[in-house]
C-alpha atoms as a PDB file:
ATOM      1  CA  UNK A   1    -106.649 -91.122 -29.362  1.00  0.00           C
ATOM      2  CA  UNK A   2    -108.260 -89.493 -32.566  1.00  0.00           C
ATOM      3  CA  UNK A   3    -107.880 -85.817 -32.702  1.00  0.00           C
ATOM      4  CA  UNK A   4    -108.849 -85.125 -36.226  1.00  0.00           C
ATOM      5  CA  UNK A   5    -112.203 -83.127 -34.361  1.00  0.00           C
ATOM      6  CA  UNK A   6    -108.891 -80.514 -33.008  1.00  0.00           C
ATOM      7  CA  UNK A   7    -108.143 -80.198 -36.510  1.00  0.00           C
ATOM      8  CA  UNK A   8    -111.409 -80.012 -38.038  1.00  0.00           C
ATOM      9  CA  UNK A   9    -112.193 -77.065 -35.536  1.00  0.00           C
ATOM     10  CA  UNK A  10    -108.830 -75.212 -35.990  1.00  0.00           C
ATOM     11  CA  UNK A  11    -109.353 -75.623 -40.038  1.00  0.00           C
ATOM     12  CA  UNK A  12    -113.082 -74.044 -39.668  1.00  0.00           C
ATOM     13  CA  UNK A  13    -112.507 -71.730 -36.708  1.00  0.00           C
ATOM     14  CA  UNK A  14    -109.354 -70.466 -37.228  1.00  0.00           C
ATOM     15  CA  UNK A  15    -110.339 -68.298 -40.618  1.00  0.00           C
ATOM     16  CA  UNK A  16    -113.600 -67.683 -38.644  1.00  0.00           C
ATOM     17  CA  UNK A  17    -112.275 -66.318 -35.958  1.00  0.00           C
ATOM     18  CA  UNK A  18    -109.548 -64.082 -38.020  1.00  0.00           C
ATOM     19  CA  UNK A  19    -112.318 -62.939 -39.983  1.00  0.00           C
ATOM     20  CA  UNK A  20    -114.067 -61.762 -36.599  1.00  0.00           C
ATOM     21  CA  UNK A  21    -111.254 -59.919 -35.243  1.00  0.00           C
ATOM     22  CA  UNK A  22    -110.329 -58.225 -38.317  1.00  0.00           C
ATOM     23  CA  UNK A  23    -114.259 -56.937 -38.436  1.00  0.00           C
ATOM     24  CA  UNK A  24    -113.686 -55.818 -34.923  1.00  0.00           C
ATOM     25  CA  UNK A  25    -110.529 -54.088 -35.754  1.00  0.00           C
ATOM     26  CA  UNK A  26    -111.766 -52.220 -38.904  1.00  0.00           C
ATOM     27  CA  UNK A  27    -114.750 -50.928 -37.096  1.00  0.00           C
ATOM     28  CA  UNK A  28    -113.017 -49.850 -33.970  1.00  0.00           C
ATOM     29  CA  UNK A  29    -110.273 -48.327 -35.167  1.00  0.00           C
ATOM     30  CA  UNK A  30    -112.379 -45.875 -37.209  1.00  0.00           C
ATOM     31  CA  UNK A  31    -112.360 -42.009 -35.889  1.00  0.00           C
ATOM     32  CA  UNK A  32    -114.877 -39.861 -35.014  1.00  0.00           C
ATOM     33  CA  UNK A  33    -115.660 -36.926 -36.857  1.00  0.00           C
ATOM     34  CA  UNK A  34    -114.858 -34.637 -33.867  1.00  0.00           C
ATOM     35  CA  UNK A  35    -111.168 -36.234 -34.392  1.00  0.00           C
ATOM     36  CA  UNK A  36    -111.070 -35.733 -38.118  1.00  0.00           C
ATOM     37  CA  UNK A  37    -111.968 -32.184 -38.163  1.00  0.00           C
ATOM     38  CA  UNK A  38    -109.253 -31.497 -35.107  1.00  0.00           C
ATOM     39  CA  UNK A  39    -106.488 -33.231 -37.089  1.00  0.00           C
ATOM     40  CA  UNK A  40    -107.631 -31.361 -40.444  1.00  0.00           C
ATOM     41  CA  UNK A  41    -107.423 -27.721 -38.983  1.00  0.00           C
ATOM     42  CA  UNK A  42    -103.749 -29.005 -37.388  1.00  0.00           C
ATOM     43  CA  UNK A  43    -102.767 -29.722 -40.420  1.00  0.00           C
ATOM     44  CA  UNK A  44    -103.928 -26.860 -41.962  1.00  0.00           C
ATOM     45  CA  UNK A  45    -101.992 -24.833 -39.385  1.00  0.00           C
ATOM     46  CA  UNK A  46     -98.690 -26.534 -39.590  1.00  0.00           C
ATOM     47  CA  UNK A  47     -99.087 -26.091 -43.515  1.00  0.00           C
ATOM     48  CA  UNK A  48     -99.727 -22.349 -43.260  1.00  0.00           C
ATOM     49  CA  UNK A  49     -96.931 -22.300 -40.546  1.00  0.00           C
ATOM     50  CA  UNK A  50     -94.140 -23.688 -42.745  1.00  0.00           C
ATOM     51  CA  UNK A  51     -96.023 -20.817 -45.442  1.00  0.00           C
ATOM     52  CA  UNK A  52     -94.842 -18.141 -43.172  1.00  0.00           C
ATOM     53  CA  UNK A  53     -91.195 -19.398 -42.514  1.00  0.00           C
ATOM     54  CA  UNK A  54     -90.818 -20.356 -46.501  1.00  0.00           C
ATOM     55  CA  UNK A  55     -91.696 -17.069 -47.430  1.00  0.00           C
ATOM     56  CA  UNK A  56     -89.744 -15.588 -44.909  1.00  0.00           C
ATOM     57  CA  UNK A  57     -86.737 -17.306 -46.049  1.00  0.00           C
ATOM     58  CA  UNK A  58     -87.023 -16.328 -49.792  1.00  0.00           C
ATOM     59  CA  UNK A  59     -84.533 -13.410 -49.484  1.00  0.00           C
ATOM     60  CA  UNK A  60     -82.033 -15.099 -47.231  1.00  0.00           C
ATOM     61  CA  UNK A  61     -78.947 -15.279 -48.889  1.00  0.00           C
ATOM     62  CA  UNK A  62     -77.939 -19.178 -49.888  1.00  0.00           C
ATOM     63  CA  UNK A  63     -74.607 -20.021 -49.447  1.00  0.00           C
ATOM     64  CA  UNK A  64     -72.557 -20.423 -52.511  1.00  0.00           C
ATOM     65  CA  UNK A  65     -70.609 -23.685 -53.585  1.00  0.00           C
ATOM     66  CA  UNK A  66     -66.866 -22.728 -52.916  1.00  0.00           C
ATOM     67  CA  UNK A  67     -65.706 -22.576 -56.764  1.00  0.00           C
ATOM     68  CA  UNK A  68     -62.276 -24.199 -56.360  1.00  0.00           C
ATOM     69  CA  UNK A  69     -62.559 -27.186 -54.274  1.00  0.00           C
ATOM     70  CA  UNK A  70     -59.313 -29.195 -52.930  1.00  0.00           C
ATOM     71  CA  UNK A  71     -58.892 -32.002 -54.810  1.00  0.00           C
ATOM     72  CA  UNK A  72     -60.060 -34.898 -52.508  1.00  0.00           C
ATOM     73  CA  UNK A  73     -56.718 -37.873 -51.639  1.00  0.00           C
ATOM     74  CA  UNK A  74     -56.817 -40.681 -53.483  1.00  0.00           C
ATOM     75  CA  UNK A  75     -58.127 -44.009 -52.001  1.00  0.00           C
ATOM     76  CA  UNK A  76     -56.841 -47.329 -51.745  1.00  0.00           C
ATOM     77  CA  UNK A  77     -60.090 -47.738 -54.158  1.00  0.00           C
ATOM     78  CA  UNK A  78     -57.905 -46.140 -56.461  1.00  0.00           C
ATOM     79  CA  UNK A  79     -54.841 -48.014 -56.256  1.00  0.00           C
ATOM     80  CA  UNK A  80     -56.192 -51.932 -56.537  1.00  0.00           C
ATOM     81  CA  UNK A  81     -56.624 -53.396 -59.880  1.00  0.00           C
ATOM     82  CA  UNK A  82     -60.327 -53.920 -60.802  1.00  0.00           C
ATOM     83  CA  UNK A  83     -61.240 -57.491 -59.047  1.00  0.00           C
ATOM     84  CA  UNK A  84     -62.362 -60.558 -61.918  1.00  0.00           C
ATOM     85  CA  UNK A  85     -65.856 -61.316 -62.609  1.00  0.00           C
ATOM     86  CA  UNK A  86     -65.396 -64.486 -61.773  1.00  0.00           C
ATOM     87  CA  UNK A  87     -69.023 -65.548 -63.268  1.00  0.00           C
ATOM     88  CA  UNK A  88     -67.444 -64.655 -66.889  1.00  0.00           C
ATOM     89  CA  UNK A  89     -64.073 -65.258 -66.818  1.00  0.00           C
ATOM     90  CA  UNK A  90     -63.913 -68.696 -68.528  1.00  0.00           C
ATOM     91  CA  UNK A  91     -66.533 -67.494 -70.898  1.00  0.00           C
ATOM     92  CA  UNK A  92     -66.254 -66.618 -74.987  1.00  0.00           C
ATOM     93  CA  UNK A  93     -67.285 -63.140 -76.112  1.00  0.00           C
ATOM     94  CA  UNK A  94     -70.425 -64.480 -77.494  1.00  0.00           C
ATOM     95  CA  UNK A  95     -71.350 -66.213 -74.735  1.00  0.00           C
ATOM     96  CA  UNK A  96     -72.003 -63.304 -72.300  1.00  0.00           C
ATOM     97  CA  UNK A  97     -75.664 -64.298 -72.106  1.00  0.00           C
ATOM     98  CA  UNK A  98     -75.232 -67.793 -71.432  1.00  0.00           C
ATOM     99  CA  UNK A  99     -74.135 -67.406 -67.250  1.00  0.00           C
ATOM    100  CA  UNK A 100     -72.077 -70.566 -66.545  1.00  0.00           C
ATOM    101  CA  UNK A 101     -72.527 -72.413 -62.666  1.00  0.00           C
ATOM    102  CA  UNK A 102     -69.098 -72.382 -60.088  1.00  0.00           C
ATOM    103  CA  UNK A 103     -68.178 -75.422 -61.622  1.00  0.00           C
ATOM    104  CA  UNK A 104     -67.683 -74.018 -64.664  1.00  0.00           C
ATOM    105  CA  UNK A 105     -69.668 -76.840 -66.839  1.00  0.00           C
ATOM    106  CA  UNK A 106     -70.733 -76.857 -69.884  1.00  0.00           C
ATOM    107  CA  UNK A 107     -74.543 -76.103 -70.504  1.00  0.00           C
ATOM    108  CA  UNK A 108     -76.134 -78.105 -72.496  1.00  0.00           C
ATOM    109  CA  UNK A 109     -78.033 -76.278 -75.531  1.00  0.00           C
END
């Protein structure tokens, strides 16, 4: 049974077809201008809203950062030894540019 036909129509209608639907998509999905003006004066009034309560917040009193802090406890962070790089341990000062693989092989040059 030969069904290279399938394949010729899902290689030539397949981008059709998305092509199609995205067309579809774009056009429908566009707003009217009814709809545009609505959500332009909401935004308007939300921005002259948050005006108001900015302004009115000016003179409040911000709280101040407590000038003495307690020192925070230390953390078992703090008490382990820094871990090895273990991608540069086996490696010469010089050649910190040249990474080495796990296996630690040389690279050829």
């Amino acid at each position: 049974m030969d069904t290279g036909w399938i394949w010729s129509l899902v290689t030539i209608g397949g981008p059709i077809l998305l092509g199609v639907v995205l067309i579809w998509a774009i056009l429908n999905n566009r707003r009217s201008p009814a709809e545009e003006e609505r959500t332009e004066r909401a935004t308007a009034r939300l921005y002259e809203e948050q005006d108001r309560i900015d302004k009115a917040n000016e003179g409040a009193a911000q709280p101040r950062p407590d000038p003495d802090p307690a020192p925070s406890p230390p953390s078992a962070r703090d008490s382990e030894p820094p871990k090895e790089n273990i991608s540069t341990r086996h490696q010469a000062p010089g050649d910190a540019m040249r990474p080495r693989d796990t296996l630690d092989r040389d690279i050829p040059s």
